[in-house]
N, C-alpha and C. Protein backbone atom coordinates (compact mmCIF):
# COMPACT_ATOMS: atom_id res chain seq x y z
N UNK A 1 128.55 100.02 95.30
CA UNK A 1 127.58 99.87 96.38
C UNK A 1 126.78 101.16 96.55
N UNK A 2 125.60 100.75 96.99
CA UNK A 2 125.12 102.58 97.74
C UNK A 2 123.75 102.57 96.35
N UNK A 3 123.41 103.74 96.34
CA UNK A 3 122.28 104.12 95.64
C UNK A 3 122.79 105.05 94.46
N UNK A 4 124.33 105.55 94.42
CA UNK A 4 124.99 105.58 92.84
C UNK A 4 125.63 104.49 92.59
N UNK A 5 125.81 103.40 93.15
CA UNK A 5 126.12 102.34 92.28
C UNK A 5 124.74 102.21 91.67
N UNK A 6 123.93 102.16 92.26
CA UNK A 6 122.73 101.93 91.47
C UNK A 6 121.72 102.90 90.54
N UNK A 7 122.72 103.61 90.64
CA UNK A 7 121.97 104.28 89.61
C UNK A 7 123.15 104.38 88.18
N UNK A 8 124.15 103.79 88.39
CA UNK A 8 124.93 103.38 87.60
C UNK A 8 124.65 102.23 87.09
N UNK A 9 124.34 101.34 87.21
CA UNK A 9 123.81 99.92 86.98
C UNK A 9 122.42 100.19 86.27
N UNK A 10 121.68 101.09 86.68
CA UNK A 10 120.28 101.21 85.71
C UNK A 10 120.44 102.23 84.73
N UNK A 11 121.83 102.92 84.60
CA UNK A 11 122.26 103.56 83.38
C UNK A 11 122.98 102.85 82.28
N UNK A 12 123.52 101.70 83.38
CA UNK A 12 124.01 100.67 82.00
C UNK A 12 122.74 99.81 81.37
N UNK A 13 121.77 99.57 82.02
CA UNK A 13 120.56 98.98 81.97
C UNK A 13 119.18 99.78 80.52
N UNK A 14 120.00 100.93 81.23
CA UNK A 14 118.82 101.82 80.02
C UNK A 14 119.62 101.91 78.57
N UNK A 15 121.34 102.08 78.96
CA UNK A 15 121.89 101.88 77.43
C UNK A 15 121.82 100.71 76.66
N UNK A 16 121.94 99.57 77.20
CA UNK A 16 122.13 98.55 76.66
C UNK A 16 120.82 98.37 75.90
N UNK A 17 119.37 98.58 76.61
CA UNK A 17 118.36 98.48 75.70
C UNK A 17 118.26 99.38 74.80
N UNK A 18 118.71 101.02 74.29
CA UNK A 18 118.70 101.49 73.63
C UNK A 18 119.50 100.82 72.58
N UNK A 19 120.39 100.68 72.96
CA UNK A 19 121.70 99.62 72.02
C UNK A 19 121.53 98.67 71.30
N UNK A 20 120.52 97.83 71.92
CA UNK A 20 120.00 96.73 71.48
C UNK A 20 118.22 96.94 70.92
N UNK A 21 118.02 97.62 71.36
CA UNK A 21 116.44 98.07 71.09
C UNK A 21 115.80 96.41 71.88
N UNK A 22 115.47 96.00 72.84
CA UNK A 22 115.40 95.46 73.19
C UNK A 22 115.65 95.30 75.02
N UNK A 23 114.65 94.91 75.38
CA UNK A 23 114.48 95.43 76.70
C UNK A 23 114.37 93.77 76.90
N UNK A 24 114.02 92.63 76.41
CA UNK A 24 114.17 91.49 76.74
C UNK A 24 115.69 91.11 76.01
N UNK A 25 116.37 91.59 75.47
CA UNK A 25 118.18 91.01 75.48
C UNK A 25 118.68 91.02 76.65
N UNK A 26 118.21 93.08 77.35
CA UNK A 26 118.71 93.43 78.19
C UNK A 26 118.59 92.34 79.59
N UNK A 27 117.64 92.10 79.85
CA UNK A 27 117.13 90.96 80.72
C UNK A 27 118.00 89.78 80.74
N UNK A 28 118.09 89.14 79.16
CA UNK A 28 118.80 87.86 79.56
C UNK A 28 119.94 88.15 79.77
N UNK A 29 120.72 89.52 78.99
CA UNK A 29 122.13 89.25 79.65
C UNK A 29 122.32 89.72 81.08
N UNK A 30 121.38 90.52 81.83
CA UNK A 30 121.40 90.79 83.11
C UNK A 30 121.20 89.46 83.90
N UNK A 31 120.19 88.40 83.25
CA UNK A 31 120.15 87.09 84.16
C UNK A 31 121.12 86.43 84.16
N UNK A 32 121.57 86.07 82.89
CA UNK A 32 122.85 85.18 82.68
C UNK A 32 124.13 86.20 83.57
N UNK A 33 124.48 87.02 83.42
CA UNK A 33 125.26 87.94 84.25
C UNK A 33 124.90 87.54 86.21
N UNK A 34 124.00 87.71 86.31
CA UNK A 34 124.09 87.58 87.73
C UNK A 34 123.55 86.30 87.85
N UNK A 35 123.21 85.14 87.12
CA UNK A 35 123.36 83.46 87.38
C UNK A 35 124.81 83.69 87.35
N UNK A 36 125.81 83.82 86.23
CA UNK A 36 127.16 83.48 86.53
C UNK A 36 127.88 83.98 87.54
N UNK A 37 126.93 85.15 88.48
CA UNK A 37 128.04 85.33 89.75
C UNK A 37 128.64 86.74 88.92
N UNK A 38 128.78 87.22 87.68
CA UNK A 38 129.64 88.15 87.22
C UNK A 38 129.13 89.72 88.10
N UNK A 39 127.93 89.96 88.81
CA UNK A 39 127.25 90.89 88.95
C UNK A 39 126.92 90.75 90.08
N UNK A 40 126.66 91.13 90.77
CA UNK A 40 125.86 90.98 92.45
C UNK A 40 124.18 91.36 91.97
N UNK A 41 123.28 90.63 93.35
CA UNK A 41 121.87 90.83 92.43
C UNK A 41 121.44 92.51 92.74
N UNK A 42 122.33 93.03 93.64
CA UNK A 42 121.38 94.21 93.68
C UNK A 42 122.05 95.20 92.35
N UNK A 43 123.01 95.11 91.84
CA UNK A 43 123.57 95.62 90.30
C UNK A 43 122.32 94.96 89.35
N UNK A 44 121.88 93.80 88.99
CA UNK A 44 120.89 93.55 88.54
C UNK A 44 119.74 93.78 88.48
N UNK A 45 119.26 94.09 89.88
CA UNK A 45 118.17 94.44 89.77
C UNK A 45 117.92 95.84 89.41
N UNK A 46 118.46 96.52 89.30
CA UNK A 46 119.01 98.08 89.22
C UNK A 46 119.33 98.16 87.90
N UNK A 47 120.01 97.34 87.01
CA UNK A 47 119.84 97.21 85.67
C UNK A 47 118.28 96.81 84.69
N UNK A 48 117.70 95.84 85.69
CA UNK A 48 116.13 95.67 85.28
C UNK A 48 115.63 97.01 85.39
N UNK A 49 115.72 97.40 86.13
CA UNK A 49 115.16 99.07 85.99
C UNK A 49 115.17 100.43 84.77
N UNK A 50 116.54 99.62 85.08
CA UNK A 50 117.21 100.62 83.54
C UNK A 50 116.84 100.29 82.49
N UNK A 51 116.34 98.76 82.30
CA UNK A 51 115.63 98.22 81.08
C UNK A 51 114.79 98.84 80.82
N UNK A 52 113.82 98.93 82.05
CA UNK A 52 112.28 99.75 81.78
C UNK A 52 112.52 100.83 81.49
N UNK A 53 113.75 101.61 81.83
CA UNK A 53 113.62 103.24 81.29
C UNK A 53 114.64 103.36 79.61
N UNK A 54 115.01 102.30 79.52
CA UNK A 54 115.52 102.20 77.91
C UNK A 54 114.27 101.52 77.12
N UNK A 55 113.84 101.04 77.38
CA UNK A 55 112.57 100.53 76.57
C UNK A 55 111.48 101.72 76.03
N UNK A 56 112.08 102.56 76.27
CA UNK A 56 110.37 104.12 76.43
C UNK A 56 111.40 104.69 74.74
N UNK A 57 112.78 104.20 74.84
CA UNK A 57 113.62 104.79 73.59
C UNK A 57 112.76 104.60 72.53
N UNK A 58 112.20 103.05 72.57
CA UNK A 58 111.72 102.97 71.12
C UNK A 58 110.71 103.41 71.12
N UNK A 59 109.73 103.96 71.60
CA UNK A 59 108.67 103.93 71.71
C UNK A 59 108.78 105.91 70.83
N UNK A 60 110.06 106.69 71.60
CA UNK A 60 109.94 108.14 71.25
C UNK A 60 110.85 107.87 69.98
N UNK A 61 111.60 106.80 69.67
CA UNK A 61 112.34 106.61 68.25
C UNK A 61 110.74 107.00 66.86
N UNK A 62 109.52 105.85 67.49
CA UNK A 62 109.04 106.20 66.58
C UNK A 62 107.53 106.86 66.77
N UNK A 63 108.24 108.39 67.33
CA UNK A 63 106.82 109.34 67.32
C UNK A 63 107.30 110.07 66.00
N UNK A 64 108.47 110.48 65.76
CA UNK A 64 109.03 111.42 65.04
C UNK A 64 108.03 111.55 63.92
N UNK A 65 107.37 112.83 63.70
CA UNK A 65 106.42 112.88 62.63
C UNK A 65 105.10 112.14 62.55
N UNK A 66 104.77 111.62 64.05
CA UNK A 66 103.81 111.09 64.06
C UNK A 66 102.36 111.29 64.78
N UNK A 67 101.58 111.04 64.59
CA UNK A 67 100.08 111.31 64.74
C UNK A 67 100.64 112.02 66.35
N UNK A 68 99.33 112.94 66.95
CA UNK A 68 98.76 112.92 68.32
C UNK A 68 98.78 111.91 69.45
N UNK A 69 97.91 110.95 68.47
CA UNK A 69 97.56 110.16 68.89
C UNK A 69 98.95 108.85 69.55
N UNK A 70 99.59 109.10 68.38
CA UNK A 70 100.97 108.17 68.89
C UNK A 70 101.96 109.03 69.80
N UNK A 71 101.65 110.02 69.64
CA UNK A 71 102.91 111.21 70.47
C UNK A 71 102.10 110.98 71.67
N UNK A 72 100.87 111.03 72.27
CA UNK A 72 100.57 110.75 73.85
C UNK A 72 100.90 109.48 74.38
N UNK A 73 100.65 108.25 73.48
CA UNK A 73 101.17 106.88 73.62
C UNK A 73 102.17 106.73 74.23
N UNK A 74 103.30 107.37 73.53
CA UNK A 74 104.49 107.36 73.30
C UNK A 74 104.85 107.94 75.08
N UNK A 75 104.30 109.32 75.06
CA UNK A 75 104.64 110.08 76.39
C UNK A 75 103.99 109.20 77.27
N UNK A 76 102.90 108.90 77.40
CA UNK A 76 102.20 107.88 78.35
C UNK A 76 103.26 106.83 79.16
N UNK A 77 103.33 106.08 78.18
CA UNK A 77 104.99 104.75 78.02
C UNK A 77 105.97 105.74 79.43
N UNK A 78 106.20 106.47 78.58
CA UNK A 78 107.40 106.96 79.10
C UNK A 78 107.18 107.81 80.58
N UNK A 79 106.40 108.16 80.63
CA UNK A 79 105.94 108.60 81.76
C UNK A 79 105.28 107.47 82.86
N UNK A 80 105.31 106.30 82.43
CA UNK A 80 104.96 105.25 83.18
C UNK A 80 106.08 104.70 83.64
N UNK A 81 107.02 104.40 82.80
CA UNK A 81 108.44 103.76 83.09
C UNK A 81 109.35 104.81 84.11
N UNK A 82 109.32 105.71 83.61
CA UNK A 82 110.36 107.06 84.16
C UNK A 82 109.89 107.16 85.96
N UNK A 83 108.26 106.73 85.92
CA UNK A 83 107.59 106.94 87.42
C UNK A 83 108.21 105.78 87.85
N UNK A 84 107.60 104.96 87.21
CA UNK A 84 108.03 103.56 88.16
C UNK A 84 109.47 103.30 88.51
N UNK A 85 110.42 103.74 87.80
CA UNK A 85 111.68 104.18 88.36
C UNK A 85 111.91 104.67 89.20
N UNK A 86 111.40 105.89 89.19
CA UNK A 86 111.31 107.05 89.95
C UNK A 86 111.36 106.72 91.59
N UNK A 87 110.67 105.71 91.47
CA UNK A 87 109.70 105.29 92.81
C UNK A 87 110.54 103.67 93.17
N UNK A 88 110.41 103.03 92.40
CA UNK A 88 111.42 101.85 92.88
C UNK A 88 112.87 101.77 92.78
N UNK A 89 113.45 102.37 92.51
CA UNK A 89 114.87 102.41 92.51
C UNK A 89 115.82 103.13 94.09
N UNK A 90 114.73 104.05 94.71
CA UNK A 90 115.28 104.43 95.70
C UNK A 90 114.60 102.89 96.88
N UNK A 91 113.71 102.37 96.66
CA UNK A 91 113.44 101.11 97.26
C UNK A 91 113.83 99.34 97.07
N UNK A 92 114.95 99.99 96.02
CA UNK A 92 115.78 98.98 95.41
C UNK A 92 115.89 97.71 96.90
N UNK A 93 116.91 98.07 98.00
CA UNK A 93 117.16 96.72 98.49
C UNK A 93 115.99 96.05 99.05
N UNK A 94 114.93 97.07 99.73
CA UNK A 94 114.05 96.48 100.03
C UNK A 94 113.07 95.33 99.16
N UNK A 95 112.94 95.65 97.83
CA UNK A 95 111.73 94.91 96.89
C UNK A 95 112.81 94.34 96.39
N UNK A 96 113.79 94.33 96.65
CA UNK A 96 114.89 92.50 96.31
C UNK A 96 114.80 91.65 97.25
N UNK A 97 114.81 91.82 98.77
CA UNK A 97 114.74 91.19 99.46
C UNK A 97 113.08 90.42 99.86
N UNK A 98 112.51 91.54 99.37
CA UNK A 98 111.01 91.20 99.36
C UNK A 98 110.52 89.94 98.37
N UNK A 99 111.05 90.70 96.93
CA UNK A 99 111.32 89.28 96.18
C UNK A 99 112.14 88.06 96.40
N UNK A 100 113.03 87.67 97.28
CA UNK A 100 113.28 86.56 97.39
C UNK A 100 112.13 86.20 98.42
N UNK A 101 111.86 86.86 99.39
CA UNK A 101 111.06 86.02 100.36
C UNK A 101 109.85 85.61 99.36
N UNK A 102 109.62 86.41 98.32
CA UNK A 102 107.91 85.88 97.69
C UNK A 102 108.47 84.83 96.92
N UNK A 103 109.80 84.53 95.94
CA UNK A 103 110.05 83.81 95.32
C UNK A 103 110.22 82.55 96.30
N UNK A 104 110.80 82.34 97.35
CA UNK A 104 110.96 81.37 98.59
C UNK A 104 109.52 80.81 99.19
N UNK A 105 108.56 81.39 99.10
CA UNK A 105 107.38 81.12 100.10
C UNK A 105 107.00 80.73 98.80
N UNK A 106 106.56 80.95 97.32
CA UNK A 106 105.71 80.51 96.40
C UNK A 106 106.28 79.06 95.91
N UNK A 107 107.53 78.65 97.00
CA UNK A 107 108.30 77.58 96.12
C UNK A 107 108.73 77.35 95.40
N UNK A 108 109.62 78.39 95.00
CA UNK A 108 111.21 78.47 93.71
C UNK A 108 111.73 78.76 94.79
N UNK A 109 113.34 78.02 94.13
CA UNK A 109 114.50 78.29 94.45
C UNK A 109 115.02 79.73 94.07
N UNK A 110 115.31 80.17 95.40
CA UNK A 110 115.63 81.60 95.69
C UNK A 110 117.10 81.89 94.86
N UNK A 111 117.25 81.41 93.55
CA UNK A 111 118.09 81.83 92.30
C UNK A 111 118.29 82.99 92.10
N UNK A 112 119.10 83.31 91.25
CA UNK A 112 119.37 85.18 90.65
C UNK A 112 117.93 85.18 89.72
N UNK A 113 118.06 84.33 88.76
CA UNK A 113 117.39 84.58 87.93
C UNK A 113 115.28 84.52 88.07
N UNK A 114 115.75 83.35 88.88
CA UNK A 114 113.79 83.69 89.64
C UNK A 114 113.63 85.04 90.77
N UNK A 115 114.47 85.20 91.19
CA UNK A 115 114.27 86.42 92.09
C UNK A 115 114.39 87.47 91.49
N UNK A 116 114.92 87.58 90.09
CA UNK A 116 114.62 89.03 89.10
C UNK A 116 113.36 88.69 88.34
N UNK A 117 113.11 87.36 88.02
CA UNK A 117 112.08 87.43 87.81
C UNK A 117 110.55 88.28 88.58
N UNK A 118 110.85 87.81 89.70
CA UNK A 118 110.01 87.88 90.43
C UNK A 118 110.28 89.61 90.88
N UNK A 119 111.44 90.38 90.83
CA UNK A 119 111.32 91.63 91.15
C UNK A 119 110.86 92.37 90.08
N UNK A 120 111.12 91.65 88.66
CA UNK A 120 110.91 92.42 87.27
C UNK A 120 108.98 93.04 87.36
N UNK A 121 108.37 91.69 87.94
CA UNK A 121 106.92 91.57 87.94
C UNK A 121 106.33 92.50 89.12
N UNK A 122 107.42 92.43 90.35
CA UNK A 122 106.99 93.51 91.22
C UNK A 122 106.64 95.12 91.02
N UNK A 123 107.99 95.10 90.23
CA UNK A 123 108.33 96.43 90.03
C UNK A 123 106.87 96.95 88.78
N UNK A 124 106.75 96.29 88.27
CA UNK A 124 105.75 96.45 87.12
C UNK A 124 104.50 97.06 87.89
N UNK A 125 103.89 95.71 88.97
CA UNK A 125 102.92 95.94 89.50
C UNK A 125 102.74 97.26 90.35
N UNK A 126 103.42 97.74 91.08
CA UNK A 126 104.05 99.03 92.03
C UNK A 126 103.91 100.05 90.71
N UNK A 127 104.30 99.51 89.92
CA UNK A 127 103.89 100.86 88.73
C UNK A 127 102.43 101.37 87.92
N UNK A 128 101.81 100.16 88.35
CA UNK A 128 100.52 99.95 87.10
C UNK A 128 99.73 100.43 88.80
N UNK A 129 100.00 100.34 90.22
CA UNK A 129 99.26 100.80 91.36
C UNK A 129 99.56 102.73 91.97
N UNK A 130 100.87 102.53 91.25
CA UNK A 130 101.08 104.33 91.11
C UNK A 130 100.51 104.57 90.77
N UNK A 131 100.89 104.68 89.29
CA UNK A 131 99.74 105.29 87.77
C UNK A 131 98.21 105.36 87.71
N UNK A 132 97.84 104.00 88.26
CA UNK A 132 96.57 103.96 87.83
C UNK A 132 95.79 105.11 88.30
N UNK A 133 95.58 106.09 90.04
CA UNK A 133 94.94 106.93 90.22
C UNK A 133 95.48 107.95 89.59
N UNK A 134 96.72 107.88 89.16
CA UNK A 134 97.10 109.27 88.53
C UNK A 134 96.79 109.48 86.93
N UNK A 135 95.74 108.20 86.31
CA UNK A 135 95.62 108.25 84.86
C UNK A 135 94.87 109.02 84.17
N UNK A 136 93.87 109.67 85.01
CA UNK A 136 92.82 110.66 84.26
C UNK A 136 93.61 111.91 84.44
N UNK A 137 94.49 112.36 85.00
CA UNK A 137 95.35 113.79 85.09
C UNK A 137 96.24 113.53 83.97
N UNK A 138 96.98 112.47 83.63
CA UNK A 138 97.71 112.34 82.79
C UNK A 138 97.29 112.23 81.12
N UNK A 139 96.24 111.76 81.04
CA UNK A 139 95.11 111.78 80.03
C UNK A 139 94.92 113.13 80.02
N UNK A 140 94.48 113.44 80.73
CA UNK A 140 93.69 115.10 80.16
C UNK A 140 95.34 116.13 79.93
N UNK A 141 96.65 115.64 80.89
CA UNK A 141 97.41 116.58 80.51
C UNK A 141 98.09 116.47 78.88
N UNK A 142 97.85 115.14 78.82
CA UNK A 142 98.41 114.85 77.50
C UNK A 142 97.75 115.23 76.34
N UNK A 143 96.54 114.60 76.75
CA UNK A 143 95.65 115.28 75.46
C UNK A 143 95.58 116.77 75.39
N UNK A 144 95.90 117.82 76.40
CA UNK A 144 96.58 119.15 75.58
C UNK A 144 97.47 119.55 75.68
N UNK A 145 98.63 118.51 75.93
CA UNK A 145 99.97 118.66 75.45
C UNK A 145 100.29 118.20 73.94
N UNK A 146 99.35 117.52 73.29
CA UNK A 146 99.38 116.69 72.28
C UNK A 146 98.13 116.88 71.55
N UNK A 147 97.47 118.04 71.50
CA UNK A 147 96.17 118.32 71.02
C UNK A 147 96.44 118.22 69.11
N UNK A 148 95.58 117.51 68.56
CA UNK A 148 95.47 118.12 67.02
C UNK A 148 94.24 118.97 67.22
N UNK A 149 94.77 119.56 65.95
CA UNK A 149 93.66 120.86 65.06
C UNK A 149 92.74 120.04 64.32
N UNK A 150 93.21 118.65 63.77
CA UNK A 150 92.03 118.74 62.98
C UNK A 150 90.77 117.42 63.52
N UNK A 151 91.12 117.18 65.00
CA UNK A 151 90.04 116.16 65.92
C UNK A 151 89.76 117.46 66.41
N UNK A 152 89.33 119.00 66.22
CA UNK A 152 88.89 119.92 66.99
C UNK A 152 87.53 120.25 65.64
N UNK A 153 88.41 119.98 64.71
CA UNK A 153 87.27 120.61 63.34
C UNK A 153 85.85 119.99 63.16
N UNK A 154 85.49 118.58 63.80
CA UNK A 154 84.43 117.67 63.67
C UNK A 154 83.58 117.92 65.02
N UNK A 155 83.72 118.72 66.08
CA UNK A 155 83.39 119.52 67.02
C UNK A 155 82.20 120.33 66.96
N UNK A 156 80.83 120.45 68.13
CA UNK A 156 80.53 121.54 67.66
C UNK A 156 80.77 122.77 68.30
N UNK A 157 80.81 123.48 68.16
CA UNK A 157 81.22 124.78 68.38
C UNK A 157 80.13 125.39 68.76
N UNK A 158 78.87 126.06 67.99
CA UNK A 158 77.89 127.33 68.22
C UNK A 158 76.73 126.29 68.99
N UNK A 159 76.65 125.27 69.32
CA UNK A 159 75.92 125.00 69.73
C UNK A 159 75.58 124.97 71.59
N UNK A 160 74.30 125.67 71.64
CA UNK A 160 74.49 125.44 73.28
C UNK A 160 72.67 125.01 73.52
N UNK A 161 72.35 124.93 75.03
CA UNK A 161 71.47 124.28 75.19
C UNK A 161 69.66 125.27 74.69
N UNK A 162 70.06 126.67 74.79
CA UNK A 162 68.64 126.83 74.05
C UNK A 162 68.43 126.69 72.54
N UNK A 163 69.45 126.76 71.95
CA UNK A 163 69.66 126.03 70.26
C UNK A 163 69.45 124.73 70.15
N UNK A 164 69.57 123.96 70.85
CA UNK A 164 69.64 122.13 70.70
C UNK A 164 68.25 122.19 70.88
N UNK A 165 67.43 123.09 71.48
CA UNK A 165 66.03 122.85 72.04
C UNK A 165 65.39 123.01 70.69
N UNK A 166 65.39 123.80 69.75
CA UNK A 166 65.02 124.16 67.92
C UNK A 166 66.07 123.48 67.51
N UNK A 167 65.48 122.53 66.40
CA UNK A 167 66.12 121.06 65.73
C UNK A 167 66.38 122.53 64.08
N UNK A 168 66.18 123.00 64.09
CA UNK A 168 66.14 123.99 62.44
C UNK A 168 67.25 125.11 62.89
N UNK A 169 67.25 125.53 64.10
CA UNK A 169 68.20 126.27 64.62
C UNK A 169 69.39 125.38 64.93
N UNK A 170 69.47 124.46 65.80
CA UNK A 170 70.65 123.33 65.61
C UNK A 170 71.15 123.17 64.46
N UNK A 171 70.50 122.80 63.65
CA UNK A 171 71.13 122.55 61.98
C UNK A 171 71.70 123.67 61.69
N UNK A 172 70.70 124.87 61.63
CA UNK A 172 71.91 126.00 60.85
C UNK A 172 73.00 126.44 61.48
N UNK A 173 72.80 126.36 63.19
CA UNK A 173 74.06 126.88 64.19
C UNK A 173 75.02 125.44 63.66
C-alpha cells in the first residue's frame, strides 16, 4: 500500500518490459493479473507506469553507435516517459479513480481492464500536455547535447549581412 508500494509495482512494471522488450506483453499480463483479482487495481495501474518507463529500454538498447539524430530520439522518448512518470505516479489514486468515473459516464463497465485502459490513455494524454510547452527547450537542449560535426560542415560560417549584399563576395566568403 502507500506510494512505495507503488513505486514497487512500477519497478516490476519497468522490468518486465525490459524482460520482455515489450511494453504491450507488459499490459496484458498486468490486465489479465488484475481481471483475475491476482493484483489490486492501484498495483496495476502503477505497473502501467512502469511499462512506460521500461519501454524508453528499447529505444536506448538501440542508440548504441548510432546517428545524432537517433541519440536525441532516443533521449526525447525517454525524457517523455521518465516526465510523465514523474508527474503521474505521485497522482496515482487520484487518475484511477478519475478513470473509473470517465470509464462509467462514457458507458463501459467499470472493469480492471477498461479502467486501465482508460488510465493507460490518461496518463499518455497528461504527458503529451506536460511536454508539449516544454518541447522547444528540449529540442534546442538536445540538439547540443547531441550535436554532430559533420551537420555543422554544410553551414555557413564567414558569411554576414554586408557580404550577402555582394553576390562575388558571398561566393568567395
Amino acid at each position: 500500500d502507500g506510494f512505495l508500494g507503488a513505486l514497487l509495482f512500477a519497478a516490476v512494471g519497468a522490468v518486465l518490459t525490459v524482460l520482455m522488450q515489450s511494453s504491450s506483453a507488459t499490459l496484458a499480463v498486468t490486465l489479465t493479473a488484475a481481471a483475475g483479482g491476482m493484483i489490486p487495481l492501484t498495483a496495476a495501474a502503477a505497473m502501467v507506469i512502469g511499462a512506460k518507463i521500461g519501454t524508453t529500454s528499447t529505444a536506448l538498447f538501440a542508440v548504441f553507435g548510432a546517428t545524432p539524430d537517433a541519440k536525441r530520439a532516443a533521449a526525447a522518448h525517454v525524457a517523455f516517459n521518465l516526465g510523465t512518470a514523474a508527474v503521474t505516479l505521485p497522482l496515482l489514486g487520484w487518475l484511477l479513480a478519475s478513470s473509473q468515473w470517465i470509464a462509467e459516464h462514457l458507458g463501459f463497465a467499470a472493469q480492471p481492464a477498461t479502467v486501465l485502459a482508460v488510465f493507460h490513455t490518461t496518463t499518455a494524454l497528461i504527458g503529451l500536455l506536460m511536454m508539449w510547452p516544454l518541447s522547444g527547450q528540449l529540442v534546442a537542449w538536445l540538439s547540443r547535447r547531441f550535436a554532430a560535426a559533420e551537420a555543422d560542415e554544410g553551414l555557413p560560417h564567414h558569411l554576414d549581412r554586408h557580404v550577402t549584399g555582394t553576390p562575388r563576395l558571398a561566393i568567395d566568403a
